[in-house]
C-alpha atoms as a PDB file:
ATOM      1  CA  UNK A   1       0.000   0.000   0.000  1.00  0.00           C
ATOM      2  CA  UNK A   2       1.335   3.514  -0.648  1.00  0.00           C
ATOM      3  CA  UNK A   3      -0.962   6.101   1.511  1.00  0.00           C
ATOM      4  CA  UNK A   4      -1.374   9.952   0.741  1.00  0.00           C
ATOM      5  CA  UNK A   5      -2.009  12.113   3.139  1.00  0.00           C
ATOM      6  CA  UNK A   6      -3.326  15.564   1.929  1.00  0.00           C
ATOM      7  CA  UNK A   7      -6.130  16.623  -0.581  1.00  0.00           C
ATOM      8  CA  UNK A   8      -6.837  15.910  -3.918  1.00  0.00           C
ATOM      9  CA  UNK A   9      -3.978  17.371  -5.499  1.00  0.00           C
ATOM     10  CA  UNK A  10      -1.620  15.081  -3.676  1.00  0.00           C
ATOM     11  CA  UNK A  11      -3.910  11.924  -4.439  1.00  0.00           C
ATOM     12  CA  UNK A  12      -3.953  12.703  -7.730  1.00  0.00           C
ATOM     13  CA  UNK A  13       0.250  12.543  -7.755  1.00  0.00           C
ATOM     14  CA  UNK A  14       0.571   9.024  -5.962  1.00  0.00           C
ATOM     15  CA  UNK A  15      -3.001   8.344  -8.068  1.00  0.00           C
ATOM     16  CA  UNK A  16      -0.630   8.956 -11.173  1.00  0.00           C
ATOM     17  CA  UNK A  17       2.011   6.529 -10.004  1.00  0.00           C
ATOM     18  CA  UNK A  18       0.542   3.794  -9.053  1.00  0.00           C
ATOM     19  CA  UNK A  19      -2.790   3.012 -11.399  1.00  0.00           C
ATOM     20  CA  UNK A  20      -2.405   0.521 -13.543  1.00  0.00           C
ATOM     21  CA  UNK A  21       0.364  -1.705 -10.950  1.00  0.00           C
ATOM     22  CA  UNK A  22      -2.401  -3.075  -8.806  1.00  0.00           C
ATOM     23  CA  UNK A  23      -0.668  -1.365  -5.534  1.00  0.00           C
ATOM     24  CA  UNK A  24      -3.067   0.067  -3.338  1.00  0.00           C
ATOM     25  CA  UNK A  25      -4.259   2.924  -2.809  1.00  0.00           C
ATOM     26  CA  UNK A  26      -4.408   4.704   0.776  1.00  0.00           C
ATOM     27  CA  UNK A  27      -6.254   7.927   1.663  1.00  0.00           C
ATOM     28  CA  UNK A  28      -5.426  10.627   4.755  1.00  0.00           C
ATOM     29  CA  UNK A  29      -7.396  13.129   3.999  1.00  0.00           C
ATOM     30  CA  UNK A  30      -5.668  15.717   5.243  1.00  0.00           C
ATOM     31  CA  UNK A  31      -6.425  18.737   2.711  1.00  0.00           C
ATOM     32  CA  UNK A  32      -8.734  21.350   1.719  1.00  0.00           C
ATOM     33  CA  UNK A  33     -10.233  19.906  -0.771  1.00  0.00           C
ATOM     34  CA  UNK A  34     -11.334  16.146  -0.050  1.00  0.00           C
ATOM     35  CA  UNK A  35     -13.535  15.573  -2.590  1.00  0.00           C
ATOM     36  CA  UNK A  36     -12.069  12.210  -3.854  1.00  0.00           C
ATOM     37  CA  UNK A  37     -12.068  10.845  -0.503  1.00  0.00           C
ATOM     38  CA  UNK A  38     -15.762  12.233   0.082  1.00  0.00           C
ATOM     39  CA  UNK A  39     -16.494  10.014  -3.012  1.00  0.00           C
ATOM     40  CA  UNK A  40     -14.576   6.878  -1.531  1.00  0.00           C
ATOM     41  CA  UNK A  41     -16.428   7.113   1.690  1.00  0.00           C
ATOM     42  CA  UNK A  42     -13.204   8.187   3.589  1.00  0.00           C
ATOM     43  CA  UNK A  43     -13.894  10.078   6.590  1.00  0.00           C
ATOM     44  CA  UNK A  44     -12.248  13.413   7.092  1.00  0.00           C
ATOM     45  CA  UNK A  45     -11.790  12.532  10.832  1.00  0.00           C
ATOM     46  CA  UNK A  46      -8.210  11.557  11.590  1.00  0.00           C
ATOM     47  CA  UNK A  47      -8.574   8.490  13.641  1.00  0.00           C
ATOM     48  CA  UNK A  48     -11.361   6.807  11.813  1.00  0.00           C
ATOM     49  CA  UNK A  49      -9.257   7.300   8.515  1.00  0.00           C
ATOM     50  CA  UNK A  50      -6.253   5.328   9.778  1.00  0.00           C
ATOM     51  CA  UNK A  51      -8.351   2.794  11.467  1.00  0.00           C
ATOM     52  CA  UNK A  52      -9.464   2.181   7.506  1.00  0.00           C
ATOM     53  CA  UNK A  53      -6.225   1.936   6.568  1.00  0.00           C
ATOM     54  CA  UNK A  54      -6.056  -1.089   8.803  1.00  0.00           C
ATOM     55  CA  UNK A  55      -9.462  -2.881   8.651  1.00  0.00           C
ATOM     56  CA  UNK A  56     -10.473  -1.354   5.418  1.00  0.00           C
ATOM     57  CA  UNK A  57     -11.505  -3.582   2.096  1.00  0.00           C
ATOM     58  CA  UNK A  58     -10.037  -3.183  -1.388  1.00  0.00           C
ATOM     59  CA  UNK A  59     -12.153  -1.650  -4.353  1.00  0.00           C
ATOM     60  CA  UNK A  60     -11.276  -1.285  -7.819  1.00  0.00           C
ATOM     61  CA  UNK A  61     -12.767   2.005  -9.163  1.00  0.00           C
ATOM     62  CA  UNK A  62     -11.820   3.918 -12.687  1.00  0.00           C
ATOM     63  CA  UNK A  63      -9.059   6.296 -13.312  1.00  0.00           C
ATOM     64  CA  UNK A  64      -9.686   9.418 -16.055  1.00  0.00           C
ATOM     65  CA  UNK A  65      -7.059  10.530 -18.300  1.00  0.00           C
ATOM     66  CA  UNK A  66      -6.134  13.659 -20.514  1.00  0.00           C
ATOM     67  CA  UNK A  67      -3.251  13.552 -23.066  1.00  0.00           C
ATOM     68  CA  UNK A  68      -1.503  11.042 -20.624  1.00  0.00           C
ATOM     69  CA  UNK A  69      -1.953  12.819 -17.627  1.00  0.00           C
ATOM     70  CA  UNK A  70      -4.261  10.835 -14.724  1.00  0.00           C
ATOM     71  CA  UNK A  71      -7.033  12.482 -12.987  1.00  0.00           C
ATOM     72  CA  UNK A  72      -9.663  11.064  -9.734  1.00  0.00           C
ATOM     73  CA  UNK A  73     -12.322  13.948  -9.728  1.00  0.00           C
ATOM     74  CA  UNK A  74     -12.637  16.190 -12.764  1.00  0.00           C
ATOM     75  CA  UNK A  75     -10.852  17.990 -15.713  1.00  0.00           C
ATOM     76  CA  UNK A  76     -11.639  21.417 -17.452  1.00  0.00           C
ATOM     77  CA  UNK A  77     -11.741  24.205 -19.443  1.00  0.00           C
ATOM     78  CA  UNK A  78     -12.328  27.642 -20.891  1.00  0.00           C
ATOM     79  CA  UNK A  79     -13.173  29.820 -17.941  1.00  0.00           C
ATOM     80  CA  UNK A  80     -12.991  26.888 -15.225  1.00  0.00           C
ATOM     81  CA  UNK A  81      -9.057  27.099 -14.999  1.00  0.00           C
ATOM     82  CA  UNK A  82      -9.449  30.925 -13.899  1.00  0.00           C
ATOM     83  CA  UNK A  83     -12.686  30.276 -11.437  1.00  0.00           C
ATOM     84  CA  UNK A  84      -9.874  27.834 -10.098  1.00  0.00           C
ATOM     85  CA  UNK A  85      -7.039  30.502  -9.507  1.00  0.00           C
ATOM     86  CA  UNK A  86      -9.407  32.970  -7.889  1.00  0.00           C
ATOM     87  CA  UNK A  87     -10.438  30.229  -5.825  1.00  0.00           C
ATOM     88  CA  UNK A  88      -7.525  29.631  -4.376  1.00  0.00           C
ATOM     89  CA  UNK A  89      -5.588  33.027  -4.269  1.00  0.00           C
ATOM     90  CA  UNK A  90      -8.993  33.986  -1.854  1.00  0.00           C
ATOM     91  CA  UNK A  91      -8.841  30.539   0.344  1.00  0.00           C
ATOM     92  CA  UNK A  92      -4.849  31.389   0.756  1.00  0.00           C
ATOM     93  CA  UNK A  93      -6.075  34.579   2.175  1.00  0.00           C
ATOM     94  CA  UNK A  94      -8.177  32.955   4.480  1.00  0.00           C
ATOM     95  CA  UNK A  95     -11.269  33.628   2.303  1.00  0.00           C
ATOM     96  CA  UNK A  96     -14.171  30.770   3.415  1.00  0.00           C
ATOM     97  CA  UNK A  97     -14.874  28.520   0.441  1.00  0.00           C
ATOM     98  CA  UNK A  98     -18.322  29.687  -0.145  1.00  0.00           C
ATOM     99  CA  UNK A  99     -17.286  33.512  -0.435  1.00  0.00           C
ATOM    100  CA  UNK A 100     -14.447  32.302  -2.601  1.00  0.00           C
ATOM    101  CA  UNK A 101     -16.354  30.824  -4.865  1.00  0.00           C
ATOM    102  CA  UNK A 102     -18.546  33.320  -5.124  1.00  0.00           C
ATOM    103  CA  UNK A 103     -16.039  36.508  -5.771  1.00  0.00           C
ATOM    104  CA  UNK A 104     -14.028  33.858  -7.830  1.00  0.00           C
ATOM    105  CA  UNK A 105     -17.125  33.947  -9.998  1.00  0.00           C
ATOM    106  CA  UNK A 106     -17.334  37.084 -10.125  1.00  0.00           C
ATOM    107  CA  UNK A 107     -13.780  38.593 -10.968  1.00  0.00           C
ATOM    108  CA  UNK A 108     -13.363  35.477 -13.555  1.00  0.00           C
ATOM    109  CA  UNK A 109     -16.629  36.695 -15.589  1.00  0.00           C
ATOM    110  CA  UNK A 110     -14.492  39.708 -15.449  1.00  0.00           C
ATOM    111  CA  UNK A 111     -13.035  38.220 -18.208  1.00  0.00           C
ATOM    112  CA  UNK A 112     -15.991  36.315 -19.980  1.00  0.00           C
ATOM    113  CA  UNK A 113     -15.088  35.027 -23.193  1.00  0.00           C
ATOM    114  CA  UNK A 114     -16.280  32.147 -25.297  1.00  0.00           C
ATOM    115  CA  UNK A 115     -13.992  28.932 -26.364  1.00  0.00           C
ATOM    116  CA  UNK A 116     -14.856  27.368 -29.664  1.00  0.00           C
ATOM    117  CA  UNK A 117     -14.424  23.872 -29.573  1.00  0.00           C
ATOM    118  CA  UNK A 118     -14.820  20.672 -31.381  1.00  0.00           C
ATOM    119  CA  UNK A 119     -15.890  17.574 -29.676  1.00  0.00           C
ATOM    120  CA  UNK A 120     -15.542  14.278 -30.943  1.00  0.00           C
ATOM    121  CA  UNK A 121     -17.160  11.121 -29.271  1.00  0.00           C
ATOM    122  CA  UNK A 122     -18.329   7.933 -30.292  1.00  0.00           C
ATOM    123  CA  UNK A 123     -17.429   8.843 -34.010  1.00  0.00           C
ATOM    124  CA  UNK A 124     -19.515  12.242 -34.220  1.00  0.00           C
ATOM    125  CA  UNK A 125     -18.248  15.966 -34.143  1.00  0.00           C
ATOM    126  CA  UNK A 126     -19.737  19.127 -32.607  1.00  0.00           C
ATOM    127  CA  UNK A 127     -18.853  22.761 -33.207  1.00  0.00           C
ATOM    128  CA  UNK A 128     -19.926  24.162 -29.444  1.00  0.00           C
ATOM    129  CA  UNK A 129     -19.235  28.089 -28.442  1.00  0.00           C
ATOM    130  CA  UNK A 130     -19.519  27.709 -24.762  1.00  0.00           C
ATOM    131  CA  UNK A 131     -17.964  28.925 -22.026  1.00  0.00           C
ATOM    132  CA  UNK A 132     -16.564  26.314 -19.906  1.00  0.00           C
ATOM    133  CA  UNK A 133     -16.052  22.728 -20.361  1.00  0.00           C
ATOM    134  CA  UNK A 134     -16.007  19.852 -17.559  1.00  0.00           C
ATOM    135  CA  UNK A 135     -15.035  16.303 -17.787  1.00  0.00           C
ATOM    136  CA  UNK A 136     -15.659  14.480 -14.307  1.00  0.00           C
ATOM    137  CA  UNK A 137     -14.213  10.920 -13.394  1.00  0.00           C
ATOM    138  CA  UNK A 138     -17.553   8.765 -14.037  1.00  0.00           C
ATOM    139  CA  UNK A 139     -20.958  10.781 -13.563  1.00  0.00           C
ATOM    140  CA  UNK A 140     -21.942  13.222 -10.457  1.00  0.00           C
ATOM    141  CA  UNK A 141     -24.960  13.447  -8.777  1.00  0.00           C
ATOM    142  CA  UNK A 142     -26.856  16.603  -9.707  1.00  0.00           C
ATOM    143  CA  UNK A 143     -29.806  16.289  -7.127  1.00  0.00           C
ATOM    144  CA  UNK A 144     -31.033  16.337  -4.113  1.00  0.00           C
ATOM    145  CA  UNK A 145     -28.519  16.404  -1.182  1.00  0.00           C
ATOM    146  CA  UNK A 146     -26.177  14.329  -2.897  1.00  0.00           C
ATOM    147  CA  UNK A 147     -25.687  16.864  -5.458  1.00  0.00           C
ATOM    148  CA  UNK A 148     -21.344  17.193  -6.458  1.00  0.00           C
ATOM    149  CA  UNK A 149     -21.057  13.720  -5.222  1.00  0.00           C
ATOM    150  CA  UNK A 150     -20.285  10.029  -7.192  1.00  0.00           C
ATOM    151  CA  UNK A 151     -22.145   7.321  -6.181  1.00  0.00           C
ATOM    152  CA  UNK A 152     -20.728   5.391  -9.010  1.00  0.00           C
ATOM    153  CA  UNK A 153     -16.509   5.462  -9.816  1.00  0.00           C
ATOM    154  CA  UNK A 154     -16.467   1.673 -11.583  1.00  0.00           C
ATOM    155  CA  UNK A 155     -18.927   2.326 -14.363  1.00  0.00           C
ATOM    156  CA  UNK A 156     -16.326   2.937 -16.906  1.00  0.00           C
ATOM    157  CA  UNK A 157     -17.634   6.350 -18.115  1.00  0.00           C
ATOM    158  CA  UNK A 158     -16.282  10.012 -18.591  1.00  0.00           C
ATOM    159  CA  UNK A 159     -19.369  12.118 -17.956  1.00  0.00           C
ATOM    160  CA  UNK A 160     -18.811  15.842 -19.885  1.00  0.00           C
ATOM    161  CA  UNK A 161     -20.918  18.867 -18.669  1.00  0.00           C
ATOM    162  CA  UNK A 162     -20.831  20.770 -21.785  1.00  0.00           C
ATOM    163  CA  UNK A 163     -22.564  24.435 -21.288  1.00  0.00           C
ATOM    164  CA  UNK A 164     -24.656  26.731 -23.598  1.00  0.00           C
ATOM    165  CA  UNK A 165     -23.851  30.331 -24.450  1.00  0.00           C
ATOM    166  CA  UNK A 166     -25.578  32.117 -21.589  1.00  0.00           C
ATOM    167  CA  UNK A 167     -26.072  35.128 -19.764  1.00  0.00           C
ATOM    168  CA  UNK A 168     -23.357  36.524 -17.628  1.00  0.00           C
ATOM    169  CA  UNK A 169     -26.090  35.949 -14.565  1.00  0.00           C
ATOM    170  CA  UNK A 170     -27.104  31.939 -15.202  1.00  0.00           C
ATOM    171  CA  UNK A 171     -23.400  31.919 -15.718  1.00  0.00           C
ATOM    172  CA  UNK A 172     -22.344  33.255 -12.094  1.00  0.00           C
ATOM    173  CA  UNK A 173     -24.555  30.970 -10.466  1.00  0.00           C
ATOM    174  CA  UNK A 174     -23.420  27.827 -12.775  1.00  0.00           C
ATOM    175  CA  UNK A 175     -20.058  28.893 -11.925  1.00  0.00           C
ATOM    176  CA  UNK A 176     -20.540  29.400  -8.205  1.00  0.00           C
ATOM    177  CA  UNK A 177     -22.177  25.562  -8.460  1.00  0.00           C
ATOM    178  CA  UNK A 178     -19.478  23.758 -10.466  1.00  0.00           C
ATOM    179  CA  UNK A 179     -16.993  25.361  -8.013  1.00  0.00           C
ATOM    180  CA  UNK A 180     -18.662  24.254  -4.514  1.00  0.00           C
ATOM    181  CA  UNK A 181     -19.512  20.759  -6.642  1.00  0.00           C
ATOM    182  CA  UNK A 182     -23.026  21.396  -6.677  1.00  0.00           C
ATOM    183  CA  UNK A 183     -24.165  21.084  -9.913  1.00  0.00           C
ATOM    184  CA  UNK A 184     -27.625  20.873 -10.775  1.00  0.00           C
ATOM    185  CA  UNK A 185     -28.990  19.470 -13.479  1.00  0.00           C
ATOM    186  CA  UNK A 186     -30.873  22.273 -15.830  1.00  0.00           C
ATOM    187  CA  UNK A 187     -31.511  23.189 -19.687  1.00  0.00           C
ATOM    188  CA  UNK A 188     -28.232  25.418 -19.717  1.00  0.00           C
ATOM    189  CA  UNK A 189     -26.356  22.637 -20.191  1.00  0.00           C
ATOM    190  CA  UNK A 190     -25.572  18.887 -21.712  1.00  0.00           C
ATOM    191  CA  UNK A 191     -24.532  16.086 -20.339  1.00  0.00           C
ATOM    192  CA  UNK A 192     -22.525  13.655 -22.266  1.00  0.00           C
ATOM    193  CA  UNK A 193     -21.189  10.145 -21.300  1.00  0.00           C
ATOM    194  CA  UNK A 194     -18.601   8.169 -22.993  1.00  0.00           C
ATOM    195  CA  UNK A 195     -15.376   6.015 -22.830  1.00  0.00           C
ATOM    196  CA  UNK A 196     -13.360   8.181 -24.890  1.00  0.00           C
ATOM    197  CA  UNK A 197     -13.865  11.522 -26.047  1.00  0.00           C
ATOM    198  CA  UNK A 198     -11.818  14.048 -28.203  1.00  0.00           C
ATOM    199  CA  UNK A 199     -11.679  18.109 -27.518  1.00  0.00           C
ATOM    200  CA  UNK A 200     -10.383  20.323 -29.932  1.00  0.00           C
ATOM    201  CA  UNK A 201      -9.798  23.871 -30.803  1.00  0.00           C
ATOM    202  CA  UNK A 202      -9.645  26.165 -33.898  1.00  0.00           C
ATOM    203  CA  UNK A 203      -5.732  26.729 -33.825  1.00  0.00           C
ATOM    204  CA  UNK A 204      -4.898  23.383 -31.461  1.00  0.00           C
ATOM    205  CA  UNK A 205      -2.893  26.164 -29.246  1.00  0.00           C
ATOM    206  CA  UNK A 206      -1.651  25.794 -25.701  1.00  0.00           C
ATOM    207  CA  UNK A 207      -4.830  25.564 -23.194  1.00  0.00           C
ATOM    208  CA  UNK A 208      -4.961  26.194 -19.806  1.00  0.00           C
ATOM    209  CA  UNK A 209      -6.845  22.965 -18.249  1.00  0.00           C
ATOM    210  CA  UNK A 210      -7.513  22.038 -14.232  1.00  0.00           C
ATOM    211  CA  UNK A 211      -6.550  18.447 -13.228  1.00  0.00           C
ATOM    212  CA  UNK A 212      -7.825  17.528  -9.988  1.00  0.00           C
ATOM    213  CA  UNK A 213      -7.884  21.181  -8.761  1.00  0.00           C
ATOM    214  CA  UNK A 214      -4.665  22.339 -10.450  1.00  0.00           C
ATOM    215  CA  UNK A 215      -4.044  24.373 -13.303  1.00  0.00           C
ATOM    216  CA  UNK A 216      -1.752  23.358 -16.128  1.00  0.00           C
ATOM    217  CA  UNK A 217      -0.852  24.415 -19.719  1.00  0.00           C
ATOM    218  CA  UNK A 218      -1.685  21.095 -22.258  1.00  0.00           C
ATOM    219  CA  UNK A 219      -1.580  21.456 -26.299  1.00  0.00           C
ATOM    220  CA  UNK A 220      -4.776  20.189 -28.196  1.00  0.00           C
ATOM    221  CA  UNK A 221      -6.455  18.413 -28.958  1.00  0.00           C
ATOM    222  CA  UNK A 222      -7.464  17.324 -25.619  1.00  0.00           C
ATOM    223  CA  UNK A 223      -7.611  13.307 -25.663  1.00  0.00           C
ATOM    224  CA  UNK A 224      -9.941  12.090 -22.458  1.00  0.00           C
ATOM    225  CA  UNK A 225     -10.213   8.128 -21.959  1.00  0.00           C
ATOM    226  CA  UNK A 226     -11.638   6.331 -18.961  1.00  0.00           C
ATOM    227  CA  UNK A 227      -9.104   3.343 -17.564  1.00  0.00           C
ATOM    228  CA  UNK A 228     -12.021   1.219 -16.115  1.00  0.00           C
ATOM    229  CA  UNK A 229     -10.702  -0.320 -12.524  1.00  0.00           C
ATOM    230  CA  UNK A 230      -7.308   0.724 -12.605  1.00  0.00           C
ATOM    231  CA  UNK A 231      -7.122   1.595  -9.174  1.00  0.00           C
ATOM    232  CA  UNK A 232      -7.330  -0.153  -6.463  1.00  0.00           C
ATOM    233  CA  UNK A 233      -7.875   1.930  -3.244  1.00  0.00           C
ATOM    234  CA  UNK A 234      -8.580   0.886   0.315  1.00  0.00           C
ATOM    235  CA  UNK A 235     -12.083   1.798   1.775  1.00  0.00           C
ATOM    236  CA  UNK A 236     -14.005   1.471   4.900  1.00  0.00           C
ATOM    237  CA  UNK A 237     -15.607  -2.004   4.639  1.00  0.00           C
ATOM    238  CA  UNK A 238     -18.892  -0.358   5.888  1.00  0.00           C
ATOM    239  CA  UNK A 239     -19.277   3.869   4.518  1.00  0.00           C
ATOM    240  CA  UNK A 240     -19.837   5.927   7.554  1.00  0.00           C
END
């Protein structure tokens, strides 16, 4: 067993190393953002976390990637990678997460502009103007109280949460959602769910894109596939 201990940008680095080698995975989550371990049914609470470590079971559950490049929770685009940097310059000022997201909203639509892309799944291509694009790690829940969540990380899917041009005001709030994982599920946007998907745009430049929560620069096109169980991470035999 290897065992990270911090949030999801640090799972996401021992994530990278060791899917695909059938060691497991162990969680601590220890971070700001726990939103993998959430998903895993890993308690945030210190003690009960390394008591799973001990008595814990082993479950398989999908890894996404992106040009190579592993992610647990989500991957985007467009105006996501700034709503991300606000984010966190106002949480590293002791900003809570809820205001953050909020005046990250707010200073990124600053900024508002649309991304042309191309998508190609399942052997069809769309033209989209849209503002953001999100790729999550299997599908999330987008009602009810379990609304951000995954109920579901073995079904061997990407889900992609592909948004409409919109008004600067649906736009805040969608943003303010996506960023506190809440989601909902509403005509502004689609929903698409695939194995493999392609994401392309006009001059294939450099992109800024979020993987797990941090921001990197990737050339397109964007190449998402699903690796169906290749992790194999070590959960609380019953969820809390």
């Amino acid at each position: 067993m290897v065992i990270a201990g911090g949030g999801d940008g640090t799972i996401n680095a021992i994530a990278s190393e060791v899917a695909g080698t059938g060691i497991v995975l162990g969680i601590l989550p220890l971070g700001t953002r726990n939103h993998f371990a959430r998903d895993m049914g890993v308690t945030d609470k210190l003690e009960a976390a390394v008591h799973n470590l001990r008595r814990g079971v082993v479950r398989e559950v999908d890894a996404a990637e992106v040009n190579g490049r592993i992610f647990v929770n989500n991957s985007g685009l467009g105006l996501y990678p700034e709503l991300v940097r606000q984010r966190d310059r106002l949480q590293r000022r002791g900003v809570s997460k809820r205001m953050a997201a909020l005046w990250a909203a707010i200073r990124a639509l600053r900024h508002y502009r649309l991304l042309t892309i191309r998508v190609s799944v399942r052997g069809q291509e769309v033209l989209r103007h849209t503002p953001l694009v999100f790729v999550g790690n299997n599908q999330y829940e987008m009602e009810g109280l379990k609304a951000g969540t995954r109920v579901c990380l073995d079904a061997g899917q990407l889900c992609l949460y592909l948004p409409h041009p919109t008004s600067r005001l649906k736009l805040l709030a969608m943003s303010i959602s996506a960023l506190l994982g809440k989601l909902h599920r509403n005509e502004d946007f689609d929903v698409v769910l695939a194995s493999e998907l392609q994401i392309g745009t006009k001059r294939q430049r450099a992109l800024d894109v979020t993987i797990d929560g941090e921001v990197t620069k990737m050339t397109g096109p964007l190449h998402y596939k699903i690796r169906p169980k290749a992790l194999r991470v070590m959960v609380p035999a019953e969820k809390p």
